[in-house]
PDB file of N, CA and C in Angstrom:
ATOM      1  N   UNK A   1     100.990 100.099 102.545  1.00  0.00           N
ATOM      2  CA  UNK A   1     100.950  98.820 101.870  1.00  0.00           C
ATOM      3  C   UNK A   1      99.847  97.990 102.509  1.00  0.00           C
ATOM      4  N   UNK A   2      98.923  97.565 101.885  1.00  0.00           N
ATOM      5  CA  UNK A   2      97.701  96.362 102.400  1.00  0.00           C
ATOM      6  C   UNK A   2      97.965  95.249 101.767  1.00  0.00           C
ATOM      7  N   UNK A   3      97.630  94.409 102.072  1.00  0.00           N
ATOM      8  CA  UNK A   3      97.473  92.747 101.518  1.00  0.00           C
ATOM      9  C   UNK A   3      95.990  92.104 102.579  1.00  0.00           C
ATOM     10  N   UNK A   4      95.392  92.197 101.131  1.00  0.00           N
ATOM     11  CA  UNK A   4      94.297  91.031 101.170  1.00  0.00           C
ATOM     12  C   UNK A   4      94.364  90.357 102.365  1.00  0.00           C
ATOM     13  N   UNK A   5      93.414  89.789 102.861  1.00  0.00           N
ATOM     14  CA  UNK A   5      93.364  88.686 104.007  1.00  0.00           C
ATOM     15  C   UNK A   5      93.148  87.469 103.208  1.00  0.00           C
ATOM     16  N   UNK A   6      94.174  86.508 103.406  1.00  0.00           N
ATOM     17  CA  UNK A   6      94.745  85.616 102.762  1.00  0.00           C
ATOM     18  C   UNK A   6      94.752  83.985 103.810  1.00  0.00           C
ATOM     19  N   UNK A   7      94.284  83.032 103.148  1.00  0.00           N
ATOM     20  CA  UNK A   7      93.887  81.774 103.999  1.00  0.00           C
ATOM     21  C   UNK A   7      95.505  81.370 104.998  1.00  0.00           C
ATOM     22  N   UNK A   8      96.377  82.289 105.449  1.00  0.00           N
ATOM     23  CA  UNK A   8      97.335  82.366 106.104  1.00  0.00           C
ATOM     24  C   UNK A   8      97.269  83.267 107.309  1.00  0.00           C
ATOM     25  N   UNK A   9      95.916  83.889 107.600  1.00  0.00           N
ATOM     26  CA  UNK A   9      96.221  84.730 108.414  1.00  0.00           C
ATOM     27  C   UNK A   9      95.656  83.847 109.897  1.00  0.00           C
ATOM     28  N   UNK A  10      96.516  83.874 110.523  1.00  0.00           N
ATOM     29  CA  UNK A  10      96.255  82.697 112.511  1.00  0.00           C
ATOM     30  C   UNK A  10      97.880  82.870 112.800  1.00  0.00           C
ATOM     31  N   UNK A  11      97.825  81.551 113.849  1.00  0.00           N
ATOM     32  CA  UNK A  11      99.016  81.447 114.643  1.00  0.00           C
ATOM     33  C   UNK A  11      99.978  80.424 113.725  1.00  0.00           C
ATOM     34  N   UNK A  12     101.052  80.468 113.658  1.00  0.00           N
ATOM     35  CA  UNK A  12     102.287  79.382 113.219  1.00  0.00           C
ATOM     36  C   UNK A  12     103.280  79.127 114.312  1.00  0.00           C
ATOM     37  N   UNK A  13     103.518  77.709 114.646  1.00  0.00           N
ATOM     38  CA  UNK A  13     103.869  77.704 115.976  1.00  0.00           C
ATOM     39  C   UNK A  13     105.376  76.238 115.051  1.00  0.00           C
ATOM     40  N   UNK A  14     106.279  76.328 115.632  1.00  0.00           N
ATOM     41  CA  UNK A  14     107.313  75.211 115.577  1.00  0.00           C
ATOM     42  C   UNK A  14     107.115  74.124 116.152  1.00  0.00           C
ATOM     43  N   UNK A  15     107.342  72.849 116.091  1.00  0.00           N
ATOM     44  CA  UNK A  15     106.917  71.711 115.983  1.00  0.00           C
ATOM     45  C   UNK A  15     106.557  71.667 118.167  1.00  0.00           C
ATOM     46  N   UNK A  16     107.597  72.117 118.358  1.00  0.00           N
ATOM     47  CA  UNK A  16     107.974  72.241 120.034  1.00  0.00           C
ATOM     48  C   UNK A  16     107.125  73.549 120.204  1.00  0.00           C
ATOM     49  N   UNK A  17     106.439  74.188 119.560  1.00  0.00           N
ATOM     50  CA  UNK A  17     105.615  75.344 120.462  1.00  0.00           C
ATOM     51  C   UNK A  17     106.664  76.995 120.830  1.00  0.00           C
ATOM     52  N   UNK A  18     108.287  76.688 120.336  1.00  0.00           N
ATOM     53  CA  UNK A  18     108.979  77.903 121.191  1.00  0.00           C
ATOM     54  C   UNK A  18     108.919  78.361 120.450  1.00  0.00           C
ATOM     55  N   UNK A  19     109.135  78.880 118.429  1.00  0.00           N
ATOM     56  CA  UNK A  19     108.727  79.719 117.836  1.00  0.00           C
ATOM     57  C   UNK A  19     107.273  80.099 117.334  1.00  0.00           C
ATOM     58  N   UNK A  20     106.456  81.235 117.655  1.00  0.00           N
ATOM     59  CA  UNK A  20     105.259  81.553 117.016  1.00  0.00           C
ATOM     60  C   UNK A  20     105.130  82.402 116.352  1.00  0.00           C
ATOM     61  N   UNK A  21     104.573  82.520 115.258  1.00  0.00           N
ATOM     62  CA  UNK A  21     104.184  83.937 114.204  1.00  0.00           C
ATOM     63  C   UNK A  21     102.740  83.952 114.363  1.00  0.00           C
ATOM     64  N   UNK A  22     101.989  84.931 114.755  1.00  0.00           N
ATOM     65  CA  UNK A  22     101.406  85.345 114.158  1.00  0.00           C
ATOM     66  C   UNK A  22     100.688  86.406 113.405  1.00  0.00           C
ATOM     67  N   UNK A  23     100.233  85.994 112.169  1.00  0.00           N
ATOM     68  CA  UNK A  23     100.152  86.914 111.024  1.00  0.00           C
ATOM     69  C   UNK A  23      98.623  86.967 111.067  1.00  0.00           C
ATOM     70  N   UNK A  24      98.784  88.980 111.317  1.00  0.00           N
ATOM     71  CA  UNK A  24      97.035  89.523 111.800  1.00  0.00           C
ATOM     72  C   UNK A  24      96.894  89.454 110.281  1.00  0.00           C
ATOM     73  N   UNK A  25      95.464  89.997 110.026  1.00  0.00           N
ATOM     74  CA  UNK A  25      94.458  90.548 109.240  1.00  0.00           C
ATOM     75  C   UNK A  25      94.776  91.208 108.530  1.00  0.00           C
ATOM     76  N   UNK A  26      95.720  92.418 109.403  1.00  0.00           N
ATOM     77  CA  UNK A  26      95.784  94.229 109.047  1.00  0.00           C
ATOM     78  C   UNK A  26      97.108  94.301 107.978  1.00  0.00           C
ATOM     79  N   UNK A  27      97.969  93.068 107.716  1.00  0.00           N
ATOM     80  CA  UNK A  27      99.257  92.716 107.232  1.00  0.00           C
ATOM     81  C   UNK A  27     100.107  92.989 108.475  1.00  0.00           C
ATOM     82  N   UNK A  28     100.175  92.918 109.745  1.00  0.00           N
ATOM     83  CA  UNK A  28     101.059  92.743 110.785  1.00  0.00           C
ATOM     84  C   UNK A  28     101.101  91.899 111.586  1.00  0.00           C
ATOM     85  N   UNK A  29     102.654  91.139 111.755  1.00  0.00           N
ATOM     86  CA  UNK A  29     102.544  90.407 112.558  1.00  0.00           C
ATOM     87  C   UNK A  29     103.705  90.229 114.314  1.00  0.00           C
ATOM     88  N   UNK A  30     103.294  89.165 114.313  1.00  0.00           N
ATOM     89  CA  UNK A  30     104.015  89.348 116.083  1.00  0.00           C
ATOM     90  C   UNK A  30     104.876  88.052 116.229  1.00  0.00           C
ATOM     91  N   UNK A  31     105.883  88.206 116.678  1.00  0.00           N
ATOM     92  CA  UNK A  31     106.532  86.195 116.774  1.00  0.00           C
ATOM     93  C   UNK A  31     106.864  86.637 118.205  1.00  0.00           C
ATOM     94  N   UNK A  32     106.790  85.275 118.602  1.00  0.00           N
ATOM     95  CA  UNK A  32     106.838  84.855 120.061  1.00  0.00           C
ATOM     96  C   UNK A  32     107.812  83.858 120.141  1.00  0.00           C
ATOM     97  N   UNK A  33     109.057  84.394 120.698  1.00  0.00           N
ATOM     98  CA  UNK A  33     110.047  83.463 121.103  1.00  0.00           C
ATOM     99  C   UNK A  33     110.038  83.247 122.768  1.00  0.00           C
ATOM    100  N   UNK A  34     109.771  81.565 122.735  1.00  0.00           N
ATOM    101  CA  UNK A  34     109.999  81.232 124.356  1.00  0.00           C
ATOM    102  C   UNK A  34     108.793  81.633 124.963  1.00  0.00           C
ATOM    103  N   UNK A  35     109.578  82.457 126.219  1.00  0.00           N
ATOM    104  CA  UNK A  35     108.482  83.515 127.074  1.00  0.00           C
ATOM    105  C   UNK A  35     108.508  84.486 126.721  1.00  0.00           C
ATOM    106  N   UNK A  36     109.645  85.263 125.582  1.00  0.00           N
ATOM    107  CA  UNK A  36     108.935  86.289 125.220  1.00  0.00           C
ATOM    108  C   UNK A  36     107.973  86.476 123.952  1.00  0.00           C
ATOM    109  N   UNK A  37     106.791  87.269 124.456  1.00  0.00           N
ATOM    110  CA  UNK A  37     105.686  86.877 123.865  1.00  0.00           C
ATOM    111  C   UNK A  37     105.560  87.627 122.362  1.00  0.00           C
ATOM    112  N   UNK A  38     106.679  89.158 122.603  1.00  0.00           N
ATOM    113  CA  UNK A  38     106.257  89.987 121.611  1.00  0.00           C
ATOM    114  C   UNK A  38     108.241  89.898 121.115  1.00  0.00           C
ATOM    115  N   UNK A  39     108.791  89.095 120.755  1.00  0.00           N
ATOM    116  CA  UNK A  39     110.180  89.150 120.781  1.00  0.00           C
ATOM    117  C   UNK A  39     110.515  89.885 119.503  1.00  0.00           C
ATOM    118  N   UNK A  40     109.694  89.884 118.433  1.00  0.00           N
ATOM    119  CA  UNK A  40     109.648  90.776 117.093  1.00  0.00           C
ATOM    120  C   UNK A  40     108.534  91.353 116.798  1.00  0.00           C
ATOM    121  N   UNK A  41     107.835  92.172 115.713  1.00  0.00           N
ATOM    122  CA  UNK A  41     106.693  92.402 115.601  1.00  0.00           C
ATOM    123  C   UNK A  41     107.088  93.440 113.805  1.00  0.00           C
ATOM    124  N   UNK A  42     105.932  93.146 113.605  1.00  0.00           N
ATOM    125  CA  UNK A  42     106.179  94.188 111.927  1.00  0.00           C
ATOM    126  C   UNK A  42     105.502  93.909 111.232  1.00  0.00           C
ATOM    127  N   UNK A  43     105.283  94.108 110.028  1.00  0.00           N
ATOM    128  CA  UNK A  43     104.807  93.895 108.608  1.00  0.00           C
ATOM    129  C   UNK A  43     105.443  92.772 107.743  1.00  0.00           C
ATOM    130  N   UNK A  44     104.176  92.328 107.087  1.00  0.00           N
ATOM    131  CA  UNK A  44     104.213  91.240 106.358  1.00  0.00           C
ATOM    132  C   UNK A  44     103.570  91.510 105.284  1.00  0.00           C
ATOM    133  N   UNK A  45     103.856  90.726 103.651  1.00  0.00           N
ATOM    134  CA  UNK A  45     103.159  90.326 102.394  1.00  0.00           C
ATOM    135  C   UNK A  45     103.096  88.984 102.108  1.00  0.00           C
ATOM    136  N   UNK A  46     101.774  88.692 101.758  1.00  0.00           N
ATOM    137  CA  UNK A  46     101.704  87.108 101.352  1.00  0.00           C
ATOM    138  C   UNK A  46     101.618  87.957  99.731  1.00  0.00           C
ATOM    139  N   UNK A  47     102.154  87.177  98.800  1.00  0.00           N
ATOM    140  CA  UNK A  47     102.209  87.310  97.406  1.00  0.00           C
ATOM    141  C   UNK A  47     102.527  85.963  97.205  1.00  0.00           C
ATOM    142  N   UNK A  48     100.918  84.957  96.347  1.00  0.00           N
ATOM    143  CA  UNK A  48     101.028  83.589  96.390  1.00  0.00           C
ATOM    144  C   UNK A  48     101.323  82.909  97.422  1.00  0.00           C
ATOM    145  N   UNK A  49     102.216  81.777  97.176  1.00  0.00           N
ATOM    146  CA  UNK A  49     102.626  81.269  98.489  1.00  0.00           C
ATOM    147  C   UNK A  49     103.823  81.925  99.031  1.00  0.00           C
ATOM    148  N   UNK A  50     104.352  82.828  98.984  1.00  0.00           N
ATOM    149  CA  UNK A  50     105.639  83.601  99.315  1.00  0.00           C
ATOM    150  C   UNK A  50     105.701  84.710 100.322  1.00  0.00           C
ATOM    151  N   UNK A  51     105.981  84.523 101.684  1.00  0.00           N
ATOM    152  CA  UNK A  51     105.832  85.956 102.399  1.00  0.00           C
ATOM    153  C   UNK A  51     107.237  86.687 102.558  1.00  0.00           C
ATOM    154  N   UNK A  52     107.348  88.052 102.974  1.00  0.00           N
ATOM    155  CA  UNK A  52     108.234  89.151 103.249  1.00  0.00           C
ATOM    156  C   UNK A  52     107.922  89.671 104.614  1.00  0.00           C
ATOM    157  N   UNK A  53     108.345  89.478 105.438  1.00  0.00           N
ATOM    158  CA  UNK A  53     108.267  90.367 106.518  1.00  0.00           C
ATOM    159  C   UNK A  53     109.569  91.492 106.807  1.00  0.00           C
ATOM    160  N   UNK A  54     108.878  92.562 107.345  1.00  0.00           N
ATOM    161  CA  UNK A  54     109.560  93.286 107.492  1.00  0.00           C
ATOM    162  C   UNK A  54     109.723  93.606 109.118  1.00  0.00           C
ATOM    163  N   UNK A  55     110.700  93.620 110.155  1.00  0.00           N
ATOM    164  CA  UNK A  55     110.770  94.053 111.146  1.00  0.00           C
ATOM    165  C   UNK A  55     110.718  95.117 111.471  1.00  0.00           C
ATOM    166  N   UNK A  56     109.896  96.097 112.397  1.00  0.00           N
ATOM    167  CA  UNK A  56     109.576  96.990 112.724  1.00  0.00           C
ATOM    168  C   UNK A  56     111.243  97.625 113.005  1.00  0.00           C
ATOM    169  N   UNK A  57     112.362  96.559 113.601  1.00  0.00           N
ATOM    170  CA  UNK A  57     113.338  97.429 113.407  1.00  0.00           C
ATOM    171  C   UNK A  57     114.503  97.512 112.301  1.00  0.00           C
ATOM    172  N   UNK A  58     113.921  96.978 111.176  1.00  0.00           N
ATOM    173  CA  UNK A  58     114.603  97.039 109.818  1.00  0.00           C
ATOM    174  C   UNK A  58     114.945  95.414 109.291  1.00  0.00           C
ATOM    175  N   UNK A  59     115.057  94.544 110.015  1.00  0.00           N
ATOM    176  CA  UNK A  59     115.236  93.590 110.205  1.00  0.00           C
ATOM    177  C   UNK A  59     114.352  93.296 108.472  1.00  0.00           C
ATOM    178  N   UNK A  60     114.901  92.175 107.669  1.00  0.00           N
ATOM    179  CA  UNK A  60     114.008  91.648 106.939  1.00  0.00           C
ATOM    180  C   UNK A  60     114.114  90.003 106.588  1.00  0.00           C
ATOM    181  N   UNK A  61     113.327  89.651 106.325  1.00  0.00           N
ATOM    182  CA  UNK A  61     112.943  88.204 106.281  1.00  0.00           C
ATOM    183  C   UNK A  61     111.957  87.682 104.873  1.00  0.00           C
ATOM    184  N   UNK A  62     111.793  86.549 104.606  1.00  0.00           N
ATOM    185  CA  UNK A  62     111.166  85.799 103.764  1.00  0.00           C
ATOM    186  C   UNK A  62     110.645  84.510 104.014  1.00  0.00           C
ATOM    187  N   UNK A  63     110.031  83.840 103.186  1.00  0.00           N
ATOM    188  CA  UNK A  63     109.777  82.410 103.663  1.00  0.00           C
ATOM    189  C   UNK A  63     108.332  82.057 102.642  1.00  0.00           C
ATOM    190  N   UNK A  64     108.374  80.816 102.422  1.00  0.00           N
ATOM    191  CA  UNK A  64     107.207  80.169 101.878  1.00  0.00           C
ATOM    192  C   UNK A  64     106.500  78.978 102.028  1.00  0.00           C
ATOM    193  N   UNK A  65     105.479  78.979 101.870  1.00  0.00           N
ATOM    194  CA  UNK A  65     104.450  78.357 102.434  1.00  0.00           C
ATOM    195  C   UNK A  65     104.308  77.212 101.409  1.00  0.00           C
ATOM    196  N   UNK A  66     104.521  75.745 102.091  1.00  0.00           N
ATOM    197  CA  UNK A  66     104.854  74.443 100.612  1.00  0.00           C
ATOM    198  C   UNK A  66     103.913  73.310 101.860  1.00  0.00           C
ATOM    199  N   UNK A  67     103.012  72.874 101.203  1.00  0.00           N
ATOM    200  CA  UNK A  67     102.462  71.884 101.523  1.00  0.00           C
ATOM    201  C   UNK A  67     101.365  72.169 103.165  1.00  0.00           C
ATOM    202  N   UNK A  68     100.808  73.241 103.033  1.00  0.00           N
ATOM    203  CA  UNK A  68     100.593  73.608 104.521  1.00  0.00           C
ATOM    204  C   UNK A  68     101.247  74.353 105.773  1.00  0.00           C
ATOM    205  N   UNK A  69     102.500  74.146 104.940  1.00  0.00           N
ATOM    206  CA  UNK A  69     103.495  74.424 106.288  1.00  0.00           C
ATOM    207  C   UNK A  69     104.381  75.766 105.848  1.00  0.00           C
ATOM    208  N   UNK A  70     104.730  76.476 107.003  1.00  0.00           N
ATOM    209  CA  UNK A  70     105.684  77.603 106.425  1.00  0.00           C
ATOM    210  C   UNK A  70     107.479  77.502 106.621  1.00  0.00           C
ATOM    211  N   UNK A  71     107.845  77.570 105.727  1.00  0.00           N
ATOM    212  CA  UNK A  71     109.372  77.530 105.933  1.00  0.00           C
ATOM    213  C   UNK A  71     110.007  78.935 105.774  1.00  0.00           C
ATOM    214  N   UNK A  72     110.411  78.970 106.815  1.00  0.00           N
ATOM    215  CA  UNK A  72     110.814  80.579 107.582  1.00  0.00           C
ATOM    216  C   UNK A  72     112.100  80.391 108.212  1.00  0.00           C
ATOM    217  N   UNK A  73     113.581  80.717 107.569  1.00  0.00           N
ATOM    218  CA  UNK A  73     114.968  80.797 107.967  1.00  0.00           C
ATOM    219  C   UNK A  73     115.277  79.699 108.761  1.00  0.00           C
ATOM    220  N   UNK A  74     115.230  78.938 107.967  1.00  0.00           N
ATOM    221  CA  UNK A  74     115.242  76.845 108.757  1.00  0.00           C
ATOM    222  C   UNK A  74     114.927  76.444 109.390  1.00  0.00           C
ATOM    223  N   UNK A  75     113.873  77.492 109.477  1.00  0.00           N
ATOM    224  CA  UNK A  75     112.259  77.219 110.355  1.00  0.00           C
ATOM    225  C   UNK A  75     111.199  76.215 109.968  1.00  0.00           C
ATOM    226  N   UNK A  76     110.380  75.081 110.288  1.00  0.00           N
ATOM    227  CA  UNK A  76     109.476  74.870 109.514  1.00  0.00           C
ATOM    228  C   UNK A  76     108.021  74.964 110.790  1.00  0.00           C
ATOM    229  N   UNK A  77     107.295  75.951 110.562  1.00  0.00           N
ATOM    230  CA  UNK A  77     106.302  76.478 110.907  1.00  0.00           C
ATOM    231  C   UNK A  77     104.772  76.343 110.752  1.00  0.00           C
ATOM    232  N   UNK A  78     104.071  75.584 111.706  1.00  0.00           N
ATOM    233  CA  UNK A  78     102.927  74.615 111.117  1.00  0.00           C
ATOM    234  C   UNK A  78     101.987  75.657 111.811  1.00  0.00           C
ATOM    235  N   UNK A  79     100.829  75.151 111.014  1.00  0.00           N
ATOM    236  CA  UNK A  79      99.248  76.186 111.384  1.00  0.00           C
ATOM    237  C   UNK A  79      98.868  75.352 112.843  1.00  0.00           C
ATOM    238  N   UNK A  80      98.427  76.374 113.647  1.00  0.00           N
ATOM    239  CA  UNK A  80      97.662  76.286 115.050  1.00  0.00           C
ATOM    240  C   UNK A  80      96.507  76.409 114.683  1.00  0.00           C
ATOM    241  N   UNK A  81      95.935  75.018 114.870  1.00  0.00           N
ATOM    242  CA  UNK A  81      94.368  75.246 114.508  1.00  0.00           C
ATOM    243  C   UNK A  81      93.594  75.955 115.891  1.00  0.00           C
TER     244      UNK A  81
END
């Protein structure tokens, strides 16, 4: 599965800095909880504003992107410039 490189691909960090996503190039990404740096990691689809991630250990997720910002499981997840 590929997906385009899409004006979403950097760091997404929580307002406090302890949750981070970020979503590579290649469609994979990495979240960083706390100190741990690699606490999940897997595959992702942006389709529009709508992503799917998939956890490398089956784990699955969703979330969409409204006004700049990503809302990810009552997460709201802002771009790291």
């Amino acid at each position: 599965m590929t997906n385009p490189i899409h004006a979403y691909v950097g760091m997404w960090t929580t307002a406090d800095g302890r949750i981070r996503h970020e979503l590579l190039p290649n469609g994979r990404y990495i979240e960083a909880r706390g100190s741990r740096e690699h606490a999940y990691q897997g595959r992702y689809m942006v389709t529009g504003n709508h992503i799917d991630y998939w956890d490398d250990t089956g784990f699955t997720a969703d979330g969409d992107f409204i006004d700049g910002v990503l809302h990810h499981a009552g997460m709201v997840l802002y771009p790291r410039k």
